[in-house]
C-alpha atoms as a PDB file:
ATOM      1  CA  UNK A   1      33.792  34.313  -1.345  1.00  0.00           C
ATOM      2  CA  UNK A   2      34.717  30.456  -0.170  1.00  0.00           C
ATOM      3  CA  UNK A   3      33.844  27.690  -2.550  1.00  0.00           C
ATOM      4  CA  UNK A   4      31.043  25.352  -1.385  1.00  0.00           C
ATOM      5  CA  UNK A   5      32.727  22.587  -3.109  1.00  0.00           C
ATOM      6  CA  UNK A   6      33.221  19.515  -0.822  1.00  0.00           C
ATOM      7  CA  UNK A   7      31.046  21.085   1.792  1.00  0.00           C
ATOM      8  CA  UNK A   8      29.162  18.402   3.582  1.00  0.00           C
ATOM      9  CA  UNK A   9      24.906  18.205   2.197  1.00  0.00           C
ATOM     10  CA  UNK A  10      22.459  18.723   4.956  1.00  0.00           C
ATOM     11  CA  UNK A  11      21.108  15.326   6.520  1.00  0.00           C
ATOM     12  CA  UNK A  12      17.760  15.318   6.317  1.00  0.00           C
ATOM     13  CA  UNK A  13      16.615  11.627   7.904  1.00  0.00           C
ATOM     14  CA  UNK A  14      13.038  11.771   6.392  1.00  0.00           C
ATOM     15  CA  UNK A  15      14.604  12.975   2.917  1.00  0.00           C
ATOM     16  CA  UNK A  16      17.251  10.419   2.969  1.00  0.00           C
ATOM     17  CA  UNK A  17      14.933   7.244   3.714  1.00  0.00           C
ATOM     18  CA  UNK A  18      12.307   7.871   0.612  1.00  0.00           C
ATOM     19  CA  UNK A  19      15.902   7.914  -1.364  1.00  0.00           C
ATOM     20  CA  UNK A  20      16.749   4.918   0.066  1.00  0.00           C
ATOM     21  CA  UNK A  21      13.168   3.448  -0.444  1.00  0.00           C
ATOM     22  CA  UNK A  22      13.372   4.415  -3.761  1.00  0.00           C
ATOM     23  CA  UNK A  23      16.381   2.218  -4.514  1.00  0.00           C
ATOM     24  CA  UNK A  24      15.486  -0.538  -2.566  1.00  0.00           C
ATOM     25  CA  UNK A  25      11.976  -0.493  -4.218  1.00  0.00           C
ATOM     26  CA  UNK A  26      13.778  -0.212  -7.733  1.00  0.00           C
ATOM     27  CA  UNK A  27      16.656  -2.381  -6.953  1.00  0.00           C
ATOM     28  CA  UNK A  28      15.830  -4.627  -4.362  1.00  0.00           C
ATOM     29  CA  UNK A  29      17.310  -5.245  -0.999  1.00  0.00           C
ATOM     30  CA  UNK A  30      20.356  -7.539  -1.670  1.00  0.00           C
ATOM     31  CA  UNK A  31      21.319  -5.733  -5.105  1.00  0.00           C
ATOM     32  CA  UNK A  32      21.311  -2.501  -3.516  1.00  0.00           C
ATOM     33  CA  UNK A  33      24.486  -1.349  -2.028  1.00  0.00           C
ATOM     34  CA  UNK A  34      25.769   1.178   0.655  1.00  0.00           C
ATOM     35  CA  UNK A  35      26.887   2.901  -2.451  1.00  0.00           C
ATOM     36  CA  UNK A  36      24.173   3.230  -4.136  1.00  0.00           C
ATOM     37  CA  UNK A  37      22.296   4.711  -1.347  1.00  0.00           C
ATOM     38  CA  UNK A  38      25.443   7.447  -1.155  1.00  0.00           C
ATOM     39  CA  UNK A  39      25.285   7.974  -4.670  1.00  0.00           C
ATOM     40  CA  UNK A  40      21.848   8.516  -4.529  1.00  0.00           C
ATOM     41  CA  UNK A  41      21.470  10.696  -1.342  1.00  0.00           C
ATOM     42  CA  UNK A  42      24.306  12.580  -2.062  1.00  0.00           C
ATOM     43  CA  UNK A  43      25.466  12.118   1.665  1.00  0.00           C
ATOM     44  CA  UNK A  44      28.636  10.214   2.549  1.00  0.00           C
ATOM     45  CA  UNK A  45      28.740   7.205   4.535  1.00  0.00           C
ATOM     46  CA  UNK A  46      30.030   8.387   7.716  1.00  0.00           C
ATOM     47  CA  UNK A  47      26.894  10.868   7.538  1.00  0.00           C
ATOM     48  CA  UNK A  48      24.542   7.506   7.124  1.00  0.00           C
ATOM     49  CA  UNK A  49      25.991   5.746   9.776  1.00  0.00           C
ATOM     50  CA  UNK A  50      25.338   7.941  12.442  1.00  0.00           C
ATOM     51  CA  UNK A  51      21.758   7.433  12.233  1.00  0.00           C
ATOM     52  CA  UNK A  52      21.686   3.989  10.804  1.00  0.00           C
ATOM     53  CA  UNK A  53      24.327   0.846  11.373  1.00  0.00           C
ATOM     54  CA  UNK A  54      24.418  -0.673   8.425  1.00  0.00           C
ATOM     55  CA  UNK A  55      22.278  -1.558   5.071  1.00  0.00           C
ATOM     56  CA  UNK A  56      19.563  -3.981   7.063  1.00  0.00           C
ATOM     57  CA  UNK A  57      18.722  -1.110   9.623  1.00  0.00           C
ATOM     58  CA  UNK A  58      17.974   1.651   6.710  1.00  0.00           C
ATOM     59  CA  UNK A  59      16.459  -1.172   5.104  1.00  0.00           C
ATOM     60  CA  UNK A  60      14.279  -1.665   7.950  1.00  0.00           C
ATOM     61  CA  UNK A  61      12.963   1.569   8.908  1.00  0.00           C
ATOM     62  CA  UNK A  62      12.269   2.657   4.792  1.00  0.00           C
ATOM     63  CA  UNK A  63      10.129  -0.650   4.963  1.00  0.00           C
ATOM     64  CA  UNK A  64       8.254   0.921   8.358  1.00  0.00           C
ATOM     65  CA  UNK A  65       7.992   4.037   7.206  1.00  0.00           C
ATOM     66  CA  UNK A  66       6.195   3.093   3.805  1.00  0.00           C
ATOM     67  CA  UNK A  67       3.654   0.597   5.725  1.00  0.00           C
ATOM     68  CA  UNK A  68       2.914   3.503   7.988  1.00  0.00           C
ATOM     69  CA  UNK A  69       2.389   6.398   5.420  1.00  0.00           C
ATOM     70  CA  UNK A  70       0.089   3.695   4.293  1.00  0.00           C
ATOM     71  CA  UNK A  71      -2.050   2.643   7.289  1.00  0.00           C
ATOM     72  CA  UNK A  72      -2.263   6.259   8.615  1.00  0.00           C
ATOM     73  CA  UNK A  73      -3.710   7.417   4.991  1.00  0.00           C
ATOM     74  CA  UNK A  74      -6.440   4.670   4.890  1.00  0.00           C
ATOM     75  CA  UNK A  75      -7.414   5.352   8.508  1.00  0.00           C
ATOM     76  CA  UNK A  76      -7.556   9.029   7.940  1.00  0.00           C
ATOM     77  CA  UNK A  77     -10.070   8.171   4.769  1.00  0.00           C
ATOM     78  CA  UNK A  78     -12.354   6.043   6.211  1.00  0.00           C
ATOM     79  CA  UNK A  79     -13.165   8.392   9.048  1.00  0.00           C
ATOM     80  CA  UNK A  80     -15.033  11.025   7.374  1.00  0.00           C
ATOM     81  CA  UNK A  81     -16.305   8.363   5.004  1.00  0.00           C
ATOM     82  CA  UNK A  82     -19.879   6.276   5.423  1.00  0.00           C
ATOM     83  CA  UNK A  83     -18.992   2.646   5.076  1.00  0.00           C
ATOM     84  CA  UNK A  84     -19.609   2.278   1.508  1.00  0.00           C
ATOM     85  CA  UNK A  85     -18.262   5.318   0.713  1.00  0.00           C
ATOM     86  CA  UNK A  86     -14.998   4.152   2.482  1.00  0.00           C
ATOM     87  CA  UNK A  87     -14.687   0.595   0.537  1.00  0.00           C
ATOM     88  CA  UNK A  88     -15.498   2.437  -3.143  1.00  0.00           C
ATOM     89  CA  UNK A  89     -12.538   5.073  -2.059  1.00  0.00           C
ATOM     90  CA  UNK A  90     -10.430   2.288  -1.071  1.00  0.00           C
ATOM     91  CA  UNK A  91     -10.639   0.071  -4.566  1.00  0.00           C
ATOM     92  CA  UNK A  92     -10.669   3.463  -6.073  1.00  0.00           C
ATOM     93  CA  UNK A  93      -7.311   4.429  -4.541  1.00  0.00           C
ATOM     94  CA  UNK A  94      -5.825   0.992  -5.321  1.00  0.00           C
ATOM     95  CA  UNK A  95      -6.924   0.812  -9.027  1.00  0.00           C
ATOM     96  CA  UNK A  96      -6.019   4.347  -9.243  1.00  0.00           C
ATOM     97  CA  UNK A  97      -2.507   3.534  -7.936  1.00  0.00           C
ATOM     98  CA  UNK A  98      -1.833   0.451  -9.874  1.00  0.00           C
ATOM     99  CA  UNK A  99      -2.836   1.372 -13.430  1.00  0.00           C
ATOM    100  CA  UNK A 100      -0.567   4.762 -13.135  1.00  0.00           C
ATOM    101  CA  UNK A 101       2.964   4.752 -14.919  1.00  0.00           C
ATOM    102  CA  UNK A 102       4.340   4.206 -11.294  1.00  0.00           C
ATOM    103  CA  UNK A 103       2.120   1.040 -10.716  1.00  0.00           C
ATOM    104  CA  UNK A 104       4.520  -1.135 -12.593  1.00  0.00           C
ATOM    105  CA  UNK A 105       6.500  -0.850  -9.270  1.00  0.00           C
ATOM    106  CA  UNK A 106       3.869  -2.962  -7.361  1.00  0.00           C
ATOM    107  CA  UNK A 107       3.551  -2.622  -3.561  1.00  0.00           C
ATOM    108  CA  UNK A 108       6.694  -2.608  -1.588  1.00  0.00           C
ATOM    109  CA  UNK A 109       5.629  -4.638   1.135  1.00  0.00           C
ATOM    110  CA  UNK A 110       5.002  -7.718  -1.266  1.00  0.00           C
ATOM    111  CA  UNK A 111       8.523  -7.023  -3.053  1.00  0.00           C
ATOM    112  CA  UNK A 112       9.915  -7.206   0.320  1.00  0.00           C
ATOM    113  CA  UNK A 113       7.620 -10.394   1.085  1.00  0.00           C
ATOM    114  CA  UNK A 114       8.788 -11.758  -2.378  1.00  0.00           C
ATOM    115  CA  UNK A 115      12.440 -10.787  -1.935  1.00  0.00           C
ATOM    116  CA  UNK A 116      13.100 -12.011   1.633  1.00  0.00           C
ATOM    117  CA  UNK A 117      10.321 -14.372   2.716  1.00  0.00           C
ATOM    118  CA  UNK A 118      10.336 -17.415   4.031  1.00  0.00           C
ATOM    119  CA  UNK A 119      13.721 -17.021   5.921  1.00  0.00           C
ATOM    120  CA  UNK A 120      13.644 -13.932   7.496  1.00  0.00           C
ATOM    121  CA  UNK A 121      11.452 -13.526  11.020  1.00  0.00           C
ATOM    122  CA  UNK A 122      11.753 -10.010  11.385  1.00  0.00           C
ATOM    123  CA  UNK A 123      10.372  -8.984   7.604  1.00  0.00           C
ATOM    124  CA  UNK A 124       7.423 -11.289   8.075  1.00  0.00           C
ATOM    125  CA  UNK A 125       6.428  -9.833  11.503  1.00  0.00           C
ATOM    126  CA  UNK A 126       6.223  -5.958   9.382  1.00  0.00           C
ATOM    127  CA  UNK A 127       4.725  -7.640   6.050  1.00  0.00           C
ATOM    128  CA  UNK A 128       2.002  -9.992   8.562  1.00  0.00           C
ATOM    129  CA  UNK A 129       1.569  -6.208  10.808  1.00  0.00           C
ATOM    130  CA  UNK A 130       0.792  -4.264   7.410  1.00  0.00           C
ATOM    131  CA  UNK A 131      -1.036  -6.659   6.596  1.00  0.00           C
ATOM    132  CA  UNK A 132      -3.524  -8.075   8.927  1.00  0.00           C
ATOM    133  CA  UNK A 133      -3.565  -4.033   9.132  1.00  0.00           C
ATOM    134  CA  UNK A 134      -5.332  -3.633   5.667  1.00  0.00           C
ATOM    135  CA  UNK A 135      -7.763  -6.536   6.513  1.00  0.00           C
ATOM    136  CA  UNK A 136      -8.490  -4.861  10.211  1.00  0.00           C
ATOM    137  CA  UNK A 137      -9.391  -1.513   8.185  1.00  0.00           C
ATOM    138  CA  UNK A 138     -11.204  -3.828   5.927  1.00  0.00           C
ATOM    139  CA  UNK A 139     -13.152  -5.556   8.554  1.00  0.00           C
ATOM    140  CA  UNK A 140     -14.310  -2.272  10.413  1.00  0.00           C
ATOM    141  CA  UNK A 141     -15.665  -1.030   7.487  1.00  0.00           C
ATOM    142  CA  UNK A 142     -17.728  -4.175   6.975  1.00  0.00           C
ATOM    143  CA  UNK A 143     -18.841  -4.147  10.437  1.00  0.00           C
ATOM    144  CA  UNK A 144     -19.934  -0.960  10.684  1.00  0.00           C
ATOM    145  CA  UNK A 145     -21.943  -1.264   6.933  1.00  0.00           C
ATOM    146  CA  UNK A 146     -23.455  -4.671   8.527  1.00  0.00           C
ATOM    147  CA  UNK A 147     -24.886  -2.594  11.764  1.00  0.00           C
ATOM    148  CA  UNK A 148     -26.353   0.024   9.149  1.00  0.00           C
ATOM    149  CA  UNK A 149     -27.550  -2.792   7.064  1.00  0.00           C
ATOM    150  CA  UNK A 150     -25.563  -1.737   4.378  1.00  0.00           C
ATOM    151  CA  UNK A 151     -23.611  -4.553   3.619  1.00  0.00           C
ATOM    152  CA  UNK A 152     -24.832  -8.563   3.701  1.00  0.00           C
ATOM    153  CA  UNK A 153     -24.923 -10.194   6.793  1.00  0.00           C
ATOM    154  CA  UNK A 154     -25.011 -13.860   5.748  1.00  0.00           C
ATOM    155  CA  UNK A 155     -21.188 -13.580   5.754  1.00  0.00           C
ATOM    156  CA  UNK A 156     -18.632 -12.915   8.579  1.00  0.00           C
ATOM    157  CA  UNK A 157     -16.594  -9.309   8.009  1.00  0.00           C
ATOM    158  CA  UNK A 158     -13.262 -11.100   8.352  1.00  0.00           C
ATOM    159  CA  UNK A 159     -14.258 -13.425   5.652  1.00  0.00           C
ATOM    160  CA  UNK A 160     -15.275 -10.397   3.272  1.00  0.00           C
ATOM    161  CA  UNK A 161     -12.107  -8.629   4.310  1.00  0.00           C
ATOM    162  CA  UNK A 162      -9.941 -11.043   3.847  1.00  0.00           C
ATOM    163  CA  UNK A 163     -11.550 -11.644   0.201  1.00  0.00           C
ATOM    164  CA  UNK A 164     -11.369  -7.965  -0.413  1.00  0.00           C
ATOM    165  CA  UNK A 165      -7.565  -7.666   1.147  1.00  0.00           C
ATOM    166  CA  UNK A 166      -6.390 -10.449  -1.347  1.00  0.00           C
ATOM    167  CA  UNK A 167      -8.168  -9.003  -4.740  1.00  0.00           C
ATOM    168  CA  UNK A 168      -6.528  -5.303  -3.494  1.00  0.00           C
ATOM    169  CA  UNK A 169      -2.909  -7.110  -3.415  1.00  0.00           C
ATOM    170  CA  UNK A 170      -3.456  -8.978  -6.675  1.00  0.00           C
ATOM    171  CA  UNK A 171      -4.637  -5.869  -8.213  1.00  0.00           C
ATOM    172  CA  UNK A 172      -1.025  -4.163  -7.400  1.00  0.00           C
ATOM    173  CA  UNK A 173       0.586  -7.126  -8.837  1.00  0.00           C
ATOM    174  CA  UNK A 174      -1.388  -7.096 -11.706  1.00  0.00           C
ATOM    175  CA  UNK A 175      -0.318  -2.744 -12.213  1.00  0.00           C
ATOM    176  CA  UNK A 176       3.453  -4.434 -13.555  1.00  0.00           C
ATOM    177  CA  UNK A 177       1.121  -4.266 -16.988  1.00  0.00           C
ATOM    178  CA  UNK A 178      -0.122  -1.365 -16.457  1.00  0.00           C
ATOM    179  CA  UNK A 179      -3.809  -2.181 -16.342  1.00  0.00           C
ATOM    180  CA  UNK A 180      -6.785   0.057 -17.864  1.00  0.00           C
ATOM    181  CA  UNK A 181      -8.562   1.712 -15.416  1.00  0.00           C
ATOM    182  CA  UNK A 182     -11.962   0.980 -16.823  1.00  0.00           C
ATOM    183  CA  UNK A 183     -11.272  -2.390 -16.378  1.00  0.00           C
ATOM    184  CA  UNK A 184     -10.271  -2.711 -12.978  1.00  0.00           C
ATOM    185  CA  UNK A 185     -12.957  -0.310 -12.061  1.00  0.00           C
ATOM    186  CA  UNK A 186     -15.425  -3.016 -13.218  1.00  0.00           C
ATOM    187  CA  UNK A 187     -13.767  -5.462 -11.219  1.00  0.00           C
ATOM    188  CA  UNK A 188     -14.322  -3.253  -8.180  1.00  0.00           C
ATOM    189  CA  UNK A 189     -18.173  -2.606  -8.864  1.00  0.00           C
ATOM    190  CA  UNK A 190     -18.568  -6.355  -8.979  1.00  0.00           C
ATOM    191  CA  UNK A 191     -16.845  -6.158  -5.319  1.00  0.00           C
ATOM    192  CA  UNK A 192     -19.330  -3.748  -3.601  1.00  0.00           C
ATOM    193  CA  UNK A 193     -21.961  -5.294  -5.351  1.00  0.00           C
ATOM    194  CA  UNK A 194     -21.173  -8.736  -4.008  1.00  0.00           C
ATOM    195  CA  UNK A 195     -20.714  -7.297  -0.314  1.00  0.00           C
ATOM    196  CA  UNK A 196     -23.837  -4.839  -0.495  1.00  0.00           C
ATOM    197  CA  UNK A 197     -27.290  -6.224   1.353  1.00  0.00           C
ATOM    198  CA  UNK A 198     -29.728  -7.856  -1.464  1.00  0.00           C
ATOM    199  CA  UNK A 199     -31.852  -4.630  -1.427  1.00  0.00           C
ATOM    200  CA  UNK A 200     -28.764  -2.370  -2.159  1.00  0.00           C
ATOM    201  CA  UNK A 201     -27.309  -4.667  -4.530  1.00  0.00           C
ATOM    202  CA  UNK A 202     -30.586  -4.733  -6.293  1.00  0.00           C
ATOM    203  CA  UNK A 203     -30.930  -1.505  -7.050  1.00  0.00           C
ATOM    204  CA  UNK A 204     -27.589  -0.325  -7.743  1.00  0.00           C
ATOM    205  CA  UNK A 205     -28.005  -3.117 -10.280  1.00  0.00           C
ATOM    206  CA  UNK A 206     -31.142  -1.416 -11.857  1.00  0.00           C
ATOM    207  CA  UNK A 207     -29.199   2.220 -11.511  1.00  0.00           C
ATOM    208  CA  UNK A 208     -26.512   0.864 -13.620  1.00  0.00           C
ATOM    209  CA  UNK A 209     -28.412  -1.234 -16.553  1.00  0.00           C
ATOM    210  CA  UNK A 210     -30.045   2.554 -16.677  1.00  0.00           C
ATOM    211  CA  UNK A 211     -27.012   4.384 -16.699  1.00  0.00           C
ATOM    212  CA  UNK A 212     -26.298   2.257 -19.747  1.00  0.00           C
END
């Protein structure tokens, strides 16, 4: 029987860009190398470069691929969700995500915003895409909880979302200390309570001094 050793590894492009996210989401971009992404993969580099030029371009399309995992997930949620079902699932995913062991990593897209921002055009067009994205998702929620006179209407959607968008983002910042849960559950209660209609928000008020 032939020895396998030296025999090339099967490419697998999908496989080798969450490696590569990985160590550009541990390392950084500019710390990590072409040979750390070899090292890492297992794959040599003229295996990489058929698919991908150079460092920037795997860079790139790790960076596109996490924002879209991302955007498809909360679109798929908030389908077969009612509107304030939708927002608790979303500041329950969030608070989920950045109190867990892994939460110390923070969101990619703001490491890449913090790593590479201001100077670079083409990072800001896929961090201002994911997200004006989030607050989009955000707004339709809204909107759609305003026409069933779930949420308030003495305040524009955009203006909610954009409020709820920037608490979300803190919140993954805030998971490099890992957070307790309870905590930043409270935080989100306060949230729907402050975007719920005064009727709602009244007695979900009552149902929790009950609960108590």
């Amino acid at each position: 029987m032939k020895s396998t050793v030296g025999r090339p590894r099967e490419f697998d492009p999908e496989d080798f860009l969450n490696t590569a996210l990985e160590c550009f989401w541990q390392k950084g971009y500019r710390a990590t190398s072409m040979a750390d992404l070899m090292k890492a993969s297992g794959l040599a580099s003229a295996s990489i470069y058929k698919l991908y030029p150079d460092k920037r371009a795997i860079y790139l399309a790790a960076l596109q691929q996490y924002m879209d995992e991302g955007v498809s997930r909360g679109v798929k949620r908030d389908e077969e969700l009612s509107p304030e079902a939708a927002l608790r699932e979303t500041l329950e995913f969030v608070a989920l995500l950045s109190s867990a062991p892994d939460g110390v990593r923070g969101c990619f897209t703001i490491a890449a915003a913090c790593e590479l921002l201001p100077g670079d055009e083409e990072i800001k067009a896929k961090v201002d895409y994911k997200f004006n994205s989030i607050i989009k998702r955000l707004e339709k929620i809204l909107r759609k909880g305003q026409i069933h006179q779930v949420f308030r209407q003495d305040e524009e959607a955009k203006v909610m979302a954009q409020s709820i968008f920037m608490m979300l983002e803190g919140m993954r910042v805030y998971g490099k200390i890992q957070p307790d849960i309870e905590d930043l559950r409270k935080s989100n209660d306060f949230i729907v309570r402050a975007v719920l209609s005064k009727t709602d928000a009244h007695d979900e008020h009552h149902l929790i001094k009950a609960s108590e």
